[in-house]
PDB file of N, CA and C in Angstrom:
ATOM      1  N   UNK A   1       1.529   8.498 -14.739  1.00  0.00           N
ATOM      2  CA  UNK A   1       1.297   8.113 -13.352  1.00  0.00           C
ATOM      3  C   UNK A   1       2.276   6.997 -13.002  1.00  0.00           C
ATOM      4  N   UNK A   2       2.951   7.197 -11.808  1.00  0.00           N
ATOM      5  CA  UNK A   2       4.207   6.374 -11.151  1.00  0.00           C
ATOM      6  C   UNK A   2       3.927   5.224 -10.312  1.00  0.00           C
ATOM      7  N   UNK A   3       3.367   4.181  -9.934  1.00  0.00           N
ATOM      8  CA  UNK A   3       3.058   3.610  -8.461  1.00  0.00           C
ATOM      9  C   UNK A   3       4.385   2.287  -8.499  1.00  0.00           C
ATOM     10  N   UNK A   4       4.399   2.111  -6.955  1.00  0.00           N
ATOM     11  CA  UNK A   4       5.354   1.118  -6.654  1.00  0.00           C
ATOM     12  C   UNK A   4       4.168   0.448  -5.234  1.00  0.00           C
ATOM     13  N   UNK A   5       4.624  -0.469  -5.474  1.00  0.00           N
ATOM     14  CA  UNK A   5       4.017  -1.287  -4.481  1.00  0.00           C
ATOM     15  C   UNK A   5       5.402  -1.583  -2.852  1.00  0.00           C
ATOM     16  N   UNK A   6       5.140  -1.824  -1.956  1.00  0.00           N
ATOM     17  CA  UNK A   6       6.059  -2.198  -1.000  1.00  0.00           C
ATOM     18  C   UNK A   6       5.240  -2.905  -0.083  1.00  0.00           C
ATOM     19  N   UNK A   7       6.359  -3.548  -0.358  1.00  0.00           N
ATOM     20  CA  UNK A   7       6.266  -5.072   0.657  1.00  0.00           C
ATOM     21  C   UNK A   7       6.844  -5.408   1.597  1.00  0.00           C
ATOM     22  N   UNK A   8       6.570  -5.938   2.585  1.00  0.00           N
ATOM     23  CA  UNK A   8       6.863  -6.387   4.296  1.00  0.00           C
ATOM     24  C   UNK A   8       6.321  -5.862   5.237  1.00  0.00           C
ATOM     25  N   UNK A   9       6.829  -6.371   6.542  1.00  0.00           N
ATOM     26  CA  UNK A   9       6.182  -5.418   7.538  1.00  0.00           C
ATOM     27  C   UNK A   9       6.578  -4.082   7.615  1.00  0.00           C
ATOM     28  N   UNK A  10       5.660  -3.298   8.071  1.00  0.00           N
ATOM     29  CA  UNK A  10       5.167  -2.105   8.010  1.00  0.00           C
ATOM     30  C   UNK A  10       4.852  -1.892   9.150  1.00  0.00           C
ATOM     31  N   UNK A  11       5.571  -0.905  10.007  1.00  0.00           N
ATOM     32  CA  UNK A  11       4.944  -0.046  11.559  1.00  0.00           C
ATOM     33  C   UNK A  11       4.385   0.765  11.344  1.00  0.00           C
ATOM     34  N   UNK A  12       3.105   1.051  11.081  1.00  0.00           N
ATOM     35  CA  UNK A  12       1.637   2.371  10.812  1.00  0.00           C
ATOM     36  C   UNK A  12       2.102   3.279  11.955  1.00  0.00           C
ATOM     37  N   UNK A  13       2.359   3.096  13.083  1.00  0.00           N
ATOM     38  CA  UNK A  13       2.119   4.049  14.023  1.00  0.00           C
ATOM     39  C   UNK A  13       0.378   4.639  14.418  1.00  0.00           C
ATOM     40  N   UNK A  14      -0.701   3.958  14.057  1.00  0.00           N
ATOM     41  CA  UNK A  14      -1.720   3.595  14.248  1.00  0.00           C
ATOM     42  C   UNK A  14      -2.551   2.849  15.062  1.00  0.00           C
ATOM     43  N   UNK A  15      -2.892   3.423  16.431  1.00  0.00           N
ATOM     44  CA  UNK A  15      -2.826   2.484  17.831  1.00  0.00           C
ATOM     45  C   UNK A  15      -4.014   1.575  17.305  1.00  0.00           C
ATOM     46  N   UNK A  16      -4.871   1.598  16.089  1.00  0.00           N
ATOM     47  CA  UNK A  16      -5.976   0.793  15.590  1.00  0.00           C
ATOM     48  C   UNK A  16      -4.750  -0.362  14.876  1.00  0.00           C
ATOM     49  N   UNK A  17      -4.727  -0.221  13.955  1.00  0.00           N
ATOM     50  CA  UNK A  17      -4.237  -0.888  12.895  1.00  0.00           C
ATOM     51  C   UNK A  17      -2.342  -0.572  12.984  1.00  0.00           C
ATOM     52  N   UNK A  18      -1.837  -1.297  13.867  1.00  0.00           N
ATOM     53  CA  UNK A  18      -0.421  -0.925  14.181  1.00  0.00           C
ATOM     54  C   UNK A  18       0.443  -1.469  12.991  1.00  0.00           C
ATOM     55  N   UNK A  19       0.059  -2.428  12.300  1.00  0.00           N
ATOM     56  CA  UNK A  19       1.172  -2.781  11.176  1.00  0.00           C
ATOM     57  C   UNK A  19       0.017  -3.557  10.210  1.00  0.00           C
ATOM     58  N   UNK A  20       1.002  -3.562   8.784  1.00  0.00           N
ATOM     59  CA  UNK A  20       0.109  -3.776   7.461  1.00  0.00           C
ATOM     60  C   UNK A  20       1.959  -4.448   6.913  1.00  0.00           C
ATOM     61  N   UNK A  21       1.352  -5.089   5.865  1.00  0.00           N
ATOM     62  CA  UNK A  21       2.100  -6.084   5.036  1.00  0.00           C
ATOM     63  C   UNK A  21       2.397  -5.547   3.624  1.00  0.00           C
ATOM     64  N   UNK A  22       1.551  -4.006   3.138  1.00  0.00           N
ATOM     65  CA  UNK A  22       2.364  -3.899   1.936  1.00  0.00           C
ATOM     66  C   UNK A  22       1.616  -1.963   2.290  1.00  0.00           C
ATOM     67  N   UNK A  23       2.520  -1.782   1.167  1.00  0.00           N
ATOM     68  CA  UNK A  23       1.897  -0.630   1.179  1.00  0.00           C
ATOM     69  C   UNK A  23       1.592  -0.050  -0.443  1.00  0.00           C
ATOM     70  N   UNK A  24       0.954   1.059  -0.952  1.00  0.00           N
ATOM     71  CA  UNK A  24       0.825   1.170  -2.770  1.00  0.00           C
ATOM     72  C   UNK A  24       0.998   2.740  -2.324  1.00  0.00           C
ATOM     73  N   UNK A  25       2.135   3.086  -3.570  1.00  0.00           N
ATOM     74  CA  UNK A  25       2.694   4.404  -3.234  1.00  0.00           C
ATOM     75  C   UNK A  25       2.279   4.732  -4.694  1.00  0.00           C
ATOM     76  N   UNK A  26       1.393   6.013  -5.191  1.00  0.00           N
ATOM     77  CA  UNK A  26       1.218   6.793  -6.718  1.00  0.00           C
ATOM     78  C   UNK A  26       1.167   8.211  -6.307  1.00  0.00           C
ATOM     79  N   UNK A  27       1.987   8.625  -7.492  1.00  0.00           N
ATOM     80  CA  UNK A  27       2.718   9.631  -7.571  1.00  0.00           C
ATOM     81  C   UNK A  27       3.415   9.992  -6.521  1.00  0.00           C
ATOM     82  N   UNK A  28       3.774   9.401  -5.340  1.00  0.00           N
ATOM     83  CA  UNK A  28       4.601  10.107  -4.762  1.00  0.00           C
ATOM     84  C   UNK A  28       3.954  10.261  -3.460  1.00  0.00           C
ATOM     85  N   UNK A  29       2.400   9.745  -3.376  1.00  0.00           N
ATOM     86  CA  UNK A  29       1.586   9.822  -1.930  1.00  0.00           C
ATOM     87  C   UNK A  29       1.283   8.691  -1.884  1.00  0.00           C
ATOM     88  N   UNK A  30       1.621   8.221  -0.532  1.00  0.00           N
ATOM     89  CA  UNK A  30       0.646   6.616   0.215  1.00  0.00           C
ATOM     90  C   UNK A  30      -1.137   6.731  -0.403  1.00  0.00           C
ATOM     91  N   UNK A  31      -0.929   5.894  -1.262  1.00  0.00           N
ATOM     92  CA  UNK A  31      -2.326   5.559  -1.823  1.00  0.00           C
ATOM     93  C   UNK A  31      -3.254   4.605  -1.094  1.00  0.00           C
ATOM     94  N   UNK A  32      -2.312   3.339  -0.375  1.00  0.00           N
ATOM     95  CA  UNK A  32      -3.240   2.648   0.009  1.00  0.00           C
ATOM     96  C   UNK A  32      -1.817   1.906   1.470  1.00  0.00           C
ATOM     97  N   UNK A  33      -2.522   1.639   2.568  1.00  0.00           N
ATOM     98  CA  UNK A  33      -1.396   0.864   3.601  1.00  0.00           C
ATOM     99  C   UNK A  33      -2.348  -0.627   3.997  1.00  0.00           C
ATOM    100  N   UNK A  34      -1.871  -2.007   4.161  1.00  0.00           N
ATOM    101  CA  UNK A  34      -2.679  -2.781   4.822  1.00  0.00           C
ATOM    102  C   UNK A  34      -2.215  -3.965   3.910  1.00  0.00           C
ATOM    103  N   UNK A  35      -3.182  -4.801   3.460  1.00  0.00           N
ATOM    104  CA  UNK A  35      -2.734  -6.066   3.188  1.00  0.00           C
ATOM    105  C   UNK A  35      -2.005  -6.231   1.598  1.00  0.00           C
ATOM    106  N   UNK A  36      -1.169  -7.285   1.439  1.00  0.00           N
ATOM    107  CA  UNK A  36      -0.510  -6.817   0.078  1.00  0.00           C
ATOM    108  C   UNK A  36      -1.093  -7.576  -1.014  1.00  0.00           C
ATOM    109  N   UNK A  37      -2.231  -8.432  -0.495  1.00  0.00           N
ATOM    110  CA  UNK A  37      -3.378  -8.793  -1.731  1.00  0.00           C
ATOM    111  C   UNK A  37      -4.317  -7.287  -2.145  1.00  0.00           C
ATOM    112  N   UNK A  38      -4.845  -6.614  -1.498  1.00  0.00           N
ATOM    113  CA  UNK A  38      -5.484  -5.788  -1.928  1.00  0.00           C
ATOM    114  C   UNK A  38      -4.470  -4.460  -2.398  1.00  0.00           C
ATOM    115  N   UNK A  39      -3.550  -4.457  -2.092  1.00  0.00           N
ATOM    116  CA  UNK A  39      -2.586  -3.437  -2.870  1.00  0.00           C
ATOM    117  C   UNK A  39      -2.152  -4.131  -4.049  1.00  0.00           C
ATOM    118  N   UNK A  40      -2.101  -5.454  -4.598  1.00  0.00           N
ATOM    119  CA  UNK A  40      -1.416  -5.676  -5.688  1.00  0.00           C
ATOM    120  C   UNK A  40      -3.051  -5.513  -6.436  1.00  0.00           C
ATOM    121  N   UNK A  41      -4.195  -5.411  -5.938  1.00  0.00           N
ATOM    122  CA  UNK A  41      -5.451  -5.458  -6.385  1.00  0.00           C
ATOM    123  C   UNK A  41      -5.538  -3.986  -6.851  1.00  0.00           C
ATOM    124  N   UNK A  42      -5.424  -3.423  -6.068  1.00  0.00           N
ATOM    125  CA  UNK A  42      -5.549  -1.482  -6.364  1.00  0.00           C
ATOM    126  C   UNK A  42      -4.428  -1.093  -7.295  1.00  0.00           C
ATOM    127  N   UNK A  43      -3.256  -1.692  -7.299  1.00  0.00           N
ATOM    128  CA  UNK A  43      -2.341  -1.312  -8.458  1.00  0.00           C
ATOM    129  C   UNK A  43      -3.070  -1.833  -9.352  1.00  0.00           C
ATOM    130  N   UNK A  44      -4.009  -3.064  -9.740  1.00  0.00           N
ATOM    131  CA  UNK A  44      -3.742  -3.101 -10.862  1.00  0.00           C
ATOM    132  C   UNK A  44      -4.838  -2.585 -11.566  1.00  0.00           C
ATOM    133  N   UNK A  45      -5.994  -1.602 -10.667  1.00  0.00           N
ATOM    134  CA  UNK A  45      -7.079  -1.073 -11.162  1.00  0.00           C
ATOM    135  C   UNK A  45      -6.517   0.886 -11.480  1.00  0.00           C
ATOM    136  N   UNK A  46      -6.065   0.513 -10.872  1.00  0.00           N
ATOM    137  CA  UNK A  46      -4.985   2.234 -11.220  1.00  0.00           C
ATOM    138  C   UNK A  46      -4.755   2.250 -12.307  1.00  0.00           C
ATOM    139  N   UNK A  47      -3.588   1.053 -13.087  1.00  0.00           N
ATOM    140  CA  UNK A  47      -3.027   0.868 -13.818  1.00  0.00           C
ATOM    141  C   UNK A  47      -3.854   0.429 -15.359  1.00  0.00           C
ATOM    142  N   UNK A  48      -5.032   0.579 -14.938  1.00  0.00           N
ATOM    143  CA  UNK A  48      -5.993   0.054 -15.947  1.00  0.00           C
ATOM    144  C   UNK A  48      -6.652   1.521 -16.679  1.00  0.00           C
TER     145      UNK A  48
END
């Protein structure tokens, strides 16, 4: 299993939630979009 985390702003295109600060990419699909405390949180329960 592959994940990368990405960081900065982020345009969702989501008239709710229009931008997020990181995003967590595994295998190859958006796993998670929104804040980059809880994506460095979800990588590291993936990764466990």
């Amino acid at each position: 299993m592959k994940q990368t985390i990405i960081l900065g702003n982020i345009i969702t295109m989501d008239e709710k939630r229009p931008f997020a600060k990181a995003a967590l990419v595994k295998d190859g699909v958006f796993a998670y979009i929104g804040s980059a405390e809880e994506a460095k949180a979800l990588a590291a329960i993936y990764k466990a």
